[in-house]
Protein backbone atom coordinates (compact mmCIF):
# COMPACT_ATOMS: atom_id res chain seq x y z
CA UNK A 1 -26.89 -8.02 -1.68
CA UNK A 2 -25.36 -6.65 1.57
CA UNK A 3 -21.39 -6.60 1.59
CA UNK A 4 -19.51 -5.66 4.39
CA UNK A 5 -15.63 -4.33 4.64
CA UNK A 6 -13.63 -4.20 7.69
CA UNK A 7 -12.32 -0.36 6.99
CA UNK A 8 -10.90 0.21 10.73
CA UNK A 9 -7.89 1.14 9.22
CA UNK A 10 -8.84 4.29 8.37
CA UNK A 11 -8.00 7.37 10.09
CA UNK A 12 -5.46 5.01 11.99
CA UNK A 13 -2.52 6.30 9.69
CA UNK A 14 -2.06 2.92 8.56
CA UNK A 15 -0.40 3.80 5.44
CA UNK A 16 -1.00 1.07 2.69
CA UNK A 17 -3.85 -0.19 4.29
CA UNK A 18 -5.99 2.86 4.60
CA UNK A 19 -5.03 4.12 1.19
CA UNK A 20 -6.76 0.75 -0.24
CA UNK A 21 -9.90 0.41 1.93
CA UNK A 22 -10.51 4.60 1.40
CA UNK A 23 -10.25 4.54 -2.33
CA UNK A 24 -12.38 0.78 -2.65
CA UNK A 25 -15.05 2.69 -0.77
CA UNK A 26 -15.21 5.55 -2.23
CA UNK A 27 -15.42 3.43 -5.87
CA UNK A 28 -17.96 1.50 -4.64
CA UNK A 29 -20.51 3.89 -4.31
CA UNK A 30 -20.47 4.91 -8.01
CA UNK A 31 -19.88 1.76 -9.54
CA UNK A 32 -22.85 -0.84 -7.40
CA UNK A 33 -25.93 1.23 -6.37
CA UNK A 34 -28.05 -1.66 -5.71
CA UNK A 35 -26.45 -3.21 -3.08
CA UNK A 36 -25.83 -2.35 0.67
CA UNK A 37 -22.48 -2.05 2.27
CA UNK A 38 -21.68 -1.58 5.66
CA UNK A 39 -18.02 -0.21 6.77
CA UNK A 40 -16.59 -1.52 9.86
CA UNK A 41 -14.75 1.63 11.77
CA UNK A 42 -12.86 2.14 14.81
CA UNK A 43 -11.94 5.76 14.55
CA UNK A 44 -14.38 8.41 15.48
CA UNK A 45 -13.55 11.12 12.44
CA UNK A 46 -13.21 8.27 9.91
CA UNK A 47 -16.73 8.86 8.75
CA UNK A 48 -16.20 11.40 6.28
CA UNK A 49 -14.00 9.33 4.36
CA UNK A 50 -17.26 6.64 4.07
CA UNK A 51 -19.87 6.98 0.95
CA UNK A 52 -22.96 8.40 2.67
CA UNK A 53 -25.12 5.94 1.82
CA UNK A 54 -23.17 3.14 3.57
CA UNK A 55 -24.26 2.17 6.95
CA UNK A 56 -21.21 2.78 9.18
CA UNK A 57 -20.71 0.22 12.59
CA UNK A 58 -18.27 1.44 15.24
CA UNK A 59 -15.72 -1.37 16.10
CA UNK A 60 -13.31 -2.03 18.46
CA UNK A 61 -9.87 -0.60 17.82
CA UNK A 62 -7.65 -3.10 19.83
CA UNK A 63 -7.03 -5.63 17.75
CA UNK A 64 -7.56 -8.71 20.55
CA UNK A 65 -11.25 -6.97 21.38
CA UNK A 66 -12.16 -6.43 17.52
CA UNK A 67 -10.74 -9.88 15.88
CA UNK A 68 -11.57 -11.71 19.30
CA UNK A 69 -15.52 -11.01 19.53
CA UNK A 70 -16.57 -7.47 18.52
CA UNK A 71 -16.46 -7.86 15.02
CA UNK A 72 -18.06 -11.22 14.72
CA UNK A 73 -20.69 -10.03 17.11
CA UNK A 74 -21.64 -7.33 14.77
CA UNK A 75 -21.42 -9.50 11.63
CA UNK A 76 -24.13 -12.18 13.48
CA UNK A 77 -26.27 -9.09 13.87
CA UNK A 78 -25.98 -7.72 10.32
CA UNK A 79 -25.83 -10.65 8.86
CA UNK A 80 -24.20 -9.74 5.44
CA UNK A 81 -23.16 -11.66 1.94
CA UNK A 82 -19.59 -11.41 2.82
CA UNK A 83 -16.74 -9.65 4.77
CA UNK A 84 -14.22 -8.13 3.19
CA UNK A 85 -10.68 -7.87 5.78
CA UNK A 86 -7.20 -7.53 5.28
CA UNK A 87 -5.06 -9.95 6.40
CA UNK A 88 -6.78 -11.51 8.72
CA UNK A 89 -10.35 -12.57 9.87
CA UNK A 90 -12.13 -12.71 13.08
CA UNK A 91 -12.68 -15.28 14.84
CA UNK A 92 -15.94 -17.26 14.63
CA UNK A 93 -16.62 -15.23 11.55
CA UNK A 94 -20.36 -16.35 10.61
CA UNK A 95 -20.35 -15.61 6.66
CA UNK A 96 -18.11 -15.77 4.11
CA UNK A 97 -14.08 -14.15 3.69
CA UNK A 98 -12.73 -12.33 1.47
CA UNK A 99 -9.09 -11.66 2.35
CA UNK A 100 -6.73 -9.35 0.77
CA UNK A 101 -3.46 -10.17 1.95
CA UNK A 102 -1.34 -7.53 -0.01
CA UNK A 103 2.39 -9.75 0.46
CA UNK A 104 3.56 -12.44 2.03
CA UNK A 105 7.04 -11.04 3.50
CA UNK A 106 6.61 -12.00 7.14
CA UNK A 107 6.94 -15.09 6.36
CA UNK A 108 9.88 -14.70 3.37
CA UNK A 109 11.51 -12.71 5.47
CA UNK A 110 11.15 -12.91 9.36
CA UNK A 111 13.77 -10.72 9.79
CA UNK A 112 12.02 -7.32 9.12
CA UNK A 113 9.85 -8.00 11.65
CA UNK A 114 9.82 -8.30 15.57
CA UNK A 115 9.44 -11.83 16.48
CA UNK A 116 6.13 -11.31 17.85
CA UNK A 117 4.29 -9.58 15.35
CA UNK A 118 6.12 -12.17 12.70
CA UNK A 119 4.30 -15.25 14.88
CA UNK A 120 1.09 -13.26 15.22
CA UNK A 121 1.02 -12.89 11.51
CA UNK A 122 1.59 -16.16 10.54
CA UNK A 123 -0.42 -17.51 12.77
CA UNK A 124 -3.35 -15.48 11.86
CA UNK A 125 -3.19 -14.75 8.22
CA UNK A 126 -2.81 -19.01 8.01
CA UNK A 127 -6.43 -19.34 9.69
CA UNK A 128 -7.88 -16.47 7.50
CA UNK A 129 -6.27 -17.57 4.21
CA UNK A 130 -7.36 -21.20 4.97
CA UNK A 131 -11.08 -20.32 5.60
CA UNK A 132 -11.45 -17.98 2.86
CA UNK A 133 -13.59 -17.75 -0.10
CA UNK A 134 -11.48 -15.71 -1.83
CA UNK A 135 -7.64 -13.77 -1.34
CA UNK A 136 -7.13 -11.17 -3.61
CA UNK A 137 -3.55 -9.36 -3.97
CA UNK A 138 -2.23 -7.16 -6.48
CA UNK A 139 0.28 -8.57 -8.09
CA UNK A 140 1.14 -11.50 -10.21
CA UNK A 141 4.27 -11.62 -7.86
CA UNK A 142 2.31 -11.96 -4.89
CA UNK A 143 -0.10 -14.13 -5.92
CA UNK A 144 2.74 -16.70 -6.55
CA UNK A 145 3.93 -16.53 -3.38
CA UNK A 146 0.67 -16.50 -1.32
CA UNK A 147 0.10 -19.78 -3.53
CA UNK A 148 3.31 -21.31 -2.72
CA UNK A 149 3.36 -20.42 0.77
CA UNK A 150 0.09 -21.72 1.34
CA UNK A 151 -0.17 -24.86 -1.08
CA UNK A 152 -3.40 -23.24 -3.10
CA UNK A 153 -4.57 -23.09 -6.91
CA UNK A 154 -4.52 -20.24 -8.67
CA UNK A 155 -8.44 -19.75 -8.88
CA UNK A 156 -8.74 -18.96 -5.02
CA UNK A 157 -5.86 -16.06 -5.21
CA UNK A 158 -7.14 -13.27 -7.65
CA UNK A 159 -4.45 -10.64 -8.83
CA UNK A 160 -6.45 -7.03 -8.54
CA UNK A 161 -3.89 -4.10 -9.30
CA UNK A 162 -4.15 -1.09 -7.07
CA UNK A 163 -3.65 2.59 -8.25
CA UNK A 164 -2.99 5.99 -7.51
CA UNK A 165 -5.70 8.01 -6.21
CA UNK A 166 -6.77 11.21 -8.42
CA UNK A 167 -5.20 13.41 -6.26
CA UNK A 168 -2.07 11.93 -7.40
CA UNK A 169 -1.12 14.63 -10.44
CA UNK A 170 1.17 16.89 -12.13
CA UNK A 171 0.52 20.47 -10.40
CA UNK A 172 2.46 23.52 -10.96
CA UNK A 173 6.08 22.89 -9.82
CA UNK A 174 6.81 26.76 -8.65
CA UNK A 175 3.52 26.27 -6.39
CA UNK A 176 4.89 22.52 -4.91
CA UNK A 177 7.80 23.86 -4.43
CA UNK A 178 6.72 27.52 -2.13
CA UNK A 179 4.30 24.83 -0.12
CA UNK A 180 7.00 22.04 0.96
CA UNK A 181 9.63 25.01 1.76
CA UNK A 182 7.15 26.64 3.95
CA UNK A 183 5.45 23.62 5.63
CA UNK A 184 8.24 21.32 6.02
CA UNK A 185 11.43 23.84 5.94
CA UNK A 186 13.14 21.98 2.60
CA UNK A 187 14.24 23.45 -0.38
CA UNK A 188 14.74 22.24 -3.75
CA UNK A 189 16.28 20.75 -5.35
CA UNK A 190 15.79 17.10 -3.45
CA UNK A 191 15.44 13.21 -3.64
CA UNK A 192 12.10 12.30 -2.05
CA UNK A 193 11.21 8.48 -0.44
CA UNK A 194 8.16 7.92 1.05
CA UNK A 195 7.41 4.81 3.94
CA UNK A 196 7.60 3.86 7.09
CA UNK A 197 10.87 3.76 8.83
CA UNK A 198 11.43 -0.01 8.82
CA UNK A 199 14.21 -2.59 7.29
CA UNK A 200 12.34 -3.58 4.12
CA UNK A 201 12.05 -0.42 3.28
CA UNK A 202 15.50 0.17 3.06
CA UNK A 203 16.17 3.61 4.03
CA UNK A 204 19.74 2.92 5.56
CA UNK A 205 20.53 1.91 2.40
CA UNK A 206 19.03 5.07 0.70
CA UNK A 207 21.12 7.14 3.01
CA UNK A 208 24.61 5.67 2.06
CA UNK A 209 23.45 5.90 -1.41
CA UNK A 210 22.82 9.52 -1.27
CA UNK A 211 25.78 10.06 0.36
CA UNK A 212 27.73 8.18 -1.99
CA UNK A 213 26.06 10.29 -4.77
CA UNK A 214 27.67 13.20 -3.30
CA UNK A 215 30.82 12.31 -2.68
CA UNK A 216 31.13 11.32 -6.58
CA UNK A 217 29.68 15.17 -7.09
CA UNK A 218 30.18 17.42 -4.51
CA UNK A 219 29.00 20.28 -6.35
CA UNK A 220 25.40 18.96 -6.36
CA UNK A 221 22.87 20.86 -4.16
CA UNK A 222 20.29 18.24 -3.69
CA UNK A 223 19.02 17.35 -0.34
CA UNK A 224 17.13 13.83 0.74
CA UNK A 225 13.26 14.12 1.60
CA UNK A 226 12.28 10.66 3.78
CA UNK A 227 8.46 11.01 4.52
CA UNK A 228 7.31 7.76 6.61
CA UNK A 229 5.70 7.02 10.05
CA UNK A 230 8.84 6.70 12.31
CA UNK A 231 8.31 2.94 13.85
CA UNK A 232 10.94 0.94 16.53
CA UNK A 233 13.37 1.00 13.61
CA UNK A 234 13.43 4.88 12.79
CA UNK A 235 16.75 5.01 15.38
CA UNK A 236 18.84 2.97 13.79
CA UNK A 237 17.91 4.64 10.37
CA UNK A 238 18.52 8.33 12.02
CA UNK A 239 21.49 6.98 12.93
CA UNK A 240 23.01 5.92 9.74
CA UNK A 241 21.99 9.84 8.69
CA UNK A 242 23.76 12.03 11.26
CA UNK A 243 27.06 9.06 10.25
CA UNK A 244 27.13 9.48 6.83
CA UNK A 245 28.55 13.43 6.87
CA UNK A 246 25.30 14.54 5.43
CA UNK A 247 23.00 14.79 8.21
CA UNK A 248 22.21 18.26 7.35
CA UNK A 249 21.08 17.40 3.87
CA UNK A 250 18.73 14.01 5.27
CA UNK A 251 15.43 15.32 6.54
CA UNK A 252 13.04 13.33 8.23
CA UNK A 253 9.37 14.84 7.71
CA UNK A 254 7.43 11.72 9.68
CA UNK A 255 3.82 10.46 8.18
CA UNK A 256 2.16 13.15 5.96
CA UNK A 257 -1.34 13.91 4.60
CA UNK A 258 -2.34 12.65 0.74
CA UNK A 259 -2.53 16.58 0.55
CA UNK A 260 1.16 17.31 1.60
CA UNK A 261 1.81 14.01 -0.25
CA UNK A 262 1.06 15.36 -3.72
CA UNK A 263 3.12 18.50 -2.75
CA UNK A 264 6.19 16.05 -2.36
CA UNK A 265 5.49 14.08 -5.13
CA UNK A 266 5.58 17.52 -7.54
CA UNK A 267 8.71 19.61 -5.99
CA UNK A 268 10.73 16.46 -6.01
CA UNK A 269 13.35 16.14 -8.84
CA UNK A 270 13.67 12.81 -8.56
CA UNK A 271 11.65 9.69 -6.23
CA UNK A 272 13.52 7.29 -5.19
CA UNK A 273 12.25 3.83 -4.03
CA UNK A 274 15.08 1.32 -2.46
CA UNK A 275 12.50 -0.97 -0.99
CA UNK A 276 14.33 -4.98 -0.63
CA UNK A 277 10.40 -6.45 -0.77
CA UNK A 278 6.96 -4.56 -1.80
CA UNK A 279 4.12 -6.61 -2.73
CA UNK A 280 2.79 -3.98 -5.20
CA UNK A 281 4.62 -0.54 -4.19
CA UNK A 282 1.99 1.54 -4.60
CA UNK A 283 4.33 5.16 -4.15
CA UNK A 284 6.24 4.78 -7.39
CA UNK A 285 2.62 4.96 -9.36
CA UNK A 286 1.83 8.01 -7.10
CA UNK A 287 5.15 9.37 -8.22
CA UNK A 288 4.95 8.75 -11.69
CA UNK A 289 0.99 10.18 -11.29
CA UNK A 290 2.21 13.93 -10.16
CA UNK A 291 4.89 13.64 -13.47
CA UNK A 292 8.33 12.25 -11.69
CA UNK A 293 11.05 10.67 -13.15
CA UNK A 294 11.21 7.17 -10.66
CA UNK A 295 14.55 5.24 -9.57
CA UNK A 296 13.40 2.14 -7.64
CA UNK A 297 14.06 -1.18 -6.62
CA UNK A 298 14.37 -4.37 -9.40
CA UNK A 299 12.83 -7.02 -6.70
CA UNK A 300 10.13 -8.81 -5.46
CA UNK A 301 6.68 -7.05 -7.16
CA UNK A 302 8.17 -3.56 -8.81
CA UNK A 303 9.52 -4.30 -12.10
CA UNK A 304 5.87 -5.78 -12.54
CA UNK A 305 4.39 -2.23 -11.63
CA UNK A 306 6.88 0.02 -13.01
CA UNK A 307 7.27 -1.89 -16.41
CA UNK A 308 9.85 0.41 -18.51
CA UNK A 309 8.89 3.53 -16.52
CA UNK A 310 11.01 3.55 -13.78
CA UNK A 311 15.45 2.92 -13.77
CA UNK A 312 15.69 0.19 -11.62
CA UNK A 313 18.30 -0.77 -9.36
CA UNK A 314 20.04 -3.76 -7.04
CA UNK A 315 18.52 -2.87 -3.64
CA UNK A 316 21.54 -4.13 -2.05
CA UNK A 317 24.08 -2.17 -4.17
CA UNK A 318 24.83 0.88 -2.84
CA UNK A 319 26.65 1.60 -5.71
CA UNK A 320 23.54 0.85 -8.12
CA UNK A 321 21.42 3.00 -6.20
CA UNK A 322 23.59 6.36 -6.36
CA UNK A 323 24.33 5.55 -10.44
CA UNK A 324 20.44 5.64 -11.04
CA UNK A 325 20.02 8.42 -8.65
CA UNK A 326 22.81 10.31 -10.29
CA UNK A 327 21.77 9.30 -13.52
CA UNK A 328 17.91 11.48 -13.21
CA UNK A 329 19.75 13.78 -11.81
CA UNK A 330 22.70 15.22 -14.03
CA UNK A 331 20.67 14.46 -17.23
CA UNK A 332 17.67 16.53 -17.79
CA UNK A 333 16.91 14.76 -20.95
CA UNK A 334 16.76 11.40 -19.59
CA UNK A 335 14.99 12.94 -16.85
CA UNK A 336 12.15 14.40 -18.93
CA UNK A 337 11.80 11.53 -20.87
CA UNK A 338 11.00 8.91 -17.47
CA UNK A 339 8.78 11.52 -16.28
CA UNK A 340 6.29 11.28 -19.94
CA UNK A 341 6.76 7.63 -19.89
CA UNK A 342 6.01 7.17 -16.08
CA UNK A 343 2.75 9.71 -16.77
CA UNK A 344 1.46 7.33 -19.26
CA UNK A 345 2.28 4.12 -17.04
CA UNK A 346 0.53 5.31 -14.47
CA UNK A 347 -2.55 5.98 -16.09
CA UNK A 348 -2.67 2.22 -16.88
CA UNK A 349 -4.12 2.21 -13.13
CA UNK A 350 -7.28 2.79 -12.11
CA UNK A 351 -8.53 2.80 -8.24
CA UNK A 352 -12.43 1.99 -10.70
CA UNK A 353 -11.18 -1.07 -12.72
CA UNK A 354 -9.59 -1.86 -8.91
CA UNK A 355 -13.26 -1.50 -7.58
CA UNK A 356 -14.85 -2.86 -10.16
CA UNK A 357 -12.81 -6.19 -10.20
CA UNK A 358 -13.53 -6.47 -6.45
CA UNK A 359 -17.02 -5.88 -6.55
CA UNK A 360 -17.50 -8.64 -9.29
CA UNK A 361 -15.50 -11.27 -6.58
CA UNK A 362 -17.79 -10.09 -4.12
CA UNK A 363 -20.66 -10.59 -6.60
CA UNK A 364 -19.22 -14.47 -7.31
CA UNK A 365 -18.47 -15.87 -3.74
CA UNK A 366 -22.07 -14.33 -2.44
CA UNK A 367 -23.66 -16.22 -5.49
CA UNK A 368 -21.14 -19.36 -4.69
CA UNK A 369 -22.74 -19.08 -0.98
CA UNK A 370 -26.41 -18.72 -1.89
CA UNK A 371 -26.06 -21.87 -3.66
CA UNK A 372 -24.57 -23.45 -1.44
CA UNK A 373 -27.25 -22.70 1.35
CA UNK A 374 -29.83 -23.68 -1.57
CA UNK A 375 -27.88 -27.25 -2.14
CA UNK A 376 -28.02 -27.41 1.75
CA UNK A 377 -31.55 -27.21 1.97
CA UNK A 378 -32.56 -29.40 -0.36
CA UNK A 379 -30.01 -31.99 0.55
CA UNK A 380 -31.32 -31.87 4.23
CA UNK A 381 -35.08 -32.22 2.50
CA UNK A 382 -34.48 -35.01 0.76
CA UNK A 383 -32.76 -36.72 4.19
């Protein structure tokens, strides 16, 4: 069979996104050596990130050029079992979908989104989820509200947990610890977050957490660490940090490299994780993977991921936030102790059984589609 993925997220520092379509890829090779897969790219150096056996098509990287012709112009050529997108499909799309449409929050929640990207996005995931064969999404959360929103049984939507990448492990502290200080000019001890500056993500209310934190105990040390793209939001959020009379302790470190990631992850003392809405949430398990006690978020998707291995907190409590923050921090015991049990949670992911579960829905809606054709056939025969 010939599969095809839309991977022109990668290299484009899409975050979430490019994490998934890099690490399916890079599982596929090792798990399905009998069929061909073509990858879909729009960046020039994405290539090395792309299994060498897979045949790699340039695309479009505007998004009206790729979704509007390019991409189905390349799929009539190729002619594969299936696409593979995320989010949304182009249009005129000659073979089969499979969507994964990771959460469903523009349309829960509007508000953390410009009004034109929040139209855009319903308007397009709608058409893509609609047409599909399949919609996978990695959470049992998610896949409720996909169904909801969109009126579909539960056999269409298929729940396929992500994971943290490999690179995502313990290291030695001392050595984390000499490599953030140099490249990014923080010392320890510090709070780390990790995403893109925008209002789901809750970093405003991080930052009046924090500060809260320290006005309970001013004789901590601990700084803030907020790694994340910087986006049309990132002003307001640097505001609230130069306000809240610990701008010199709030460091803003922009988007950073898996590399300098696990770095992070490993000189933190504690990751923190306000987020109001995360369809999965995939930087606690990349916390808990590098051996870090986790304080995060009780909504939407987490307290699925995390299970027991992370304290969890009212997103919109500011006082919640800064007891569970506090709480890692002043007790080494309970500290330790979220750090083993995060270790072993973590582990309960795997980027393979991710791939592998993917592959076989692949496998399904390109036997669905052959029989269909078949049925097709032999209907118009017997006309």
């Amino acid at each position: 069979m010939r599969f095809s993925v839309d991977a022109h997220a990668i290299g484009r520092h899409l975050t979430g996104n490019e994490v998934y379509v890099r690490n399916l890829l890079a599982n596929f090779a090792a798990l399905d050596k009998s069929s061909e897969f073509i990858a879909y790219l729009s960046v020039a150096d994405a290539d090395g990130w792309v299994p060498s056996r897979f045949v790699r098509r340039r695309i479009a990287g505007n998004p009206f050029v790729r979704l509007g012709w390019d991409l189905s112009r390349k799929l009539w050529k190729d002619r594969p079992s299936l696409i593979h997108v995320q989010y949304t499909a182009p249009l005129g799309c000659p073979v089969p979908v499979v969507v994964s449409v990771h959460d469903v929050s523009f349309l829960e929640h509007p508000e953390y989104f410009s009004a034109a990207r929040q139209k855009q996005l319903c308007w397009t995931v709608r058409r893509t989820v609609r047409s599909a064969a399949r919609i996978l999404t990695g959470s049992e959360f998610s896949r409720e509200s996909i169904s909801r929103a969109y009126g579909l049984n539960g056999d269409k939507v298929v729940v396929v947990p992500n994971a943290a990448a490999p690179i995502f492990r313990p290291i030695a502290r001392e050595t984390a610890t000499a490599r953030v200080a140099e490249r990014f000019r923080v010392a320890a001890p510090f709070l780390l977050n990790v995403g893109d500056l925008q209002p789901r993500k809750n970093q405003i209310g991080l930052i009046r957490a924090f500060a809260e934190m320290l006005r309970a105990r001013p004789e901590l040390p601990h700084h803030l660490v907020l790694a994340g793209k910087d986006t049309w939001f990132g002003g307001r959020v640097r505001r609230v940090a130069r306000d809240s009379g610990y701008g010199g302790r709030i460091h803003f470190i922009g988007f950073v490299s898996d590399e300098d990631l696990v770095d992070l992850y490993n000189a933190c003392e504690v990751f923190v994780f306000p987020s109001f809405y995360e369809g999965f949430g995939l930087p606690v398990l990349e916390a808990m993977a590098c051996g870090r006690a986790v304080a995060c978020s009780s909504s939407t998707a987490l307290p699925e991921v995390v299970d027991s291995a992370a304290l969890l907190f009212d997103p919109g409590s500011t006082r919640g936030a800064a007891r569970a923050m506090l709480d890692l921090v002043i007790d080494p015991e309970l500290r330790g102790r979220m750090e083993k049990i995060g270790l072993h949670r973590a582990a309960q992911f795997s980027w393979r059984r991710t791939a592998q579960k993917t592959l076989e829905v692949y496998h399904q809606v390109a036997t669905d589609q052959r029989a269909w054709q078949r049925a097709t056939v032999a209907a118009r025969a017997i006309g």
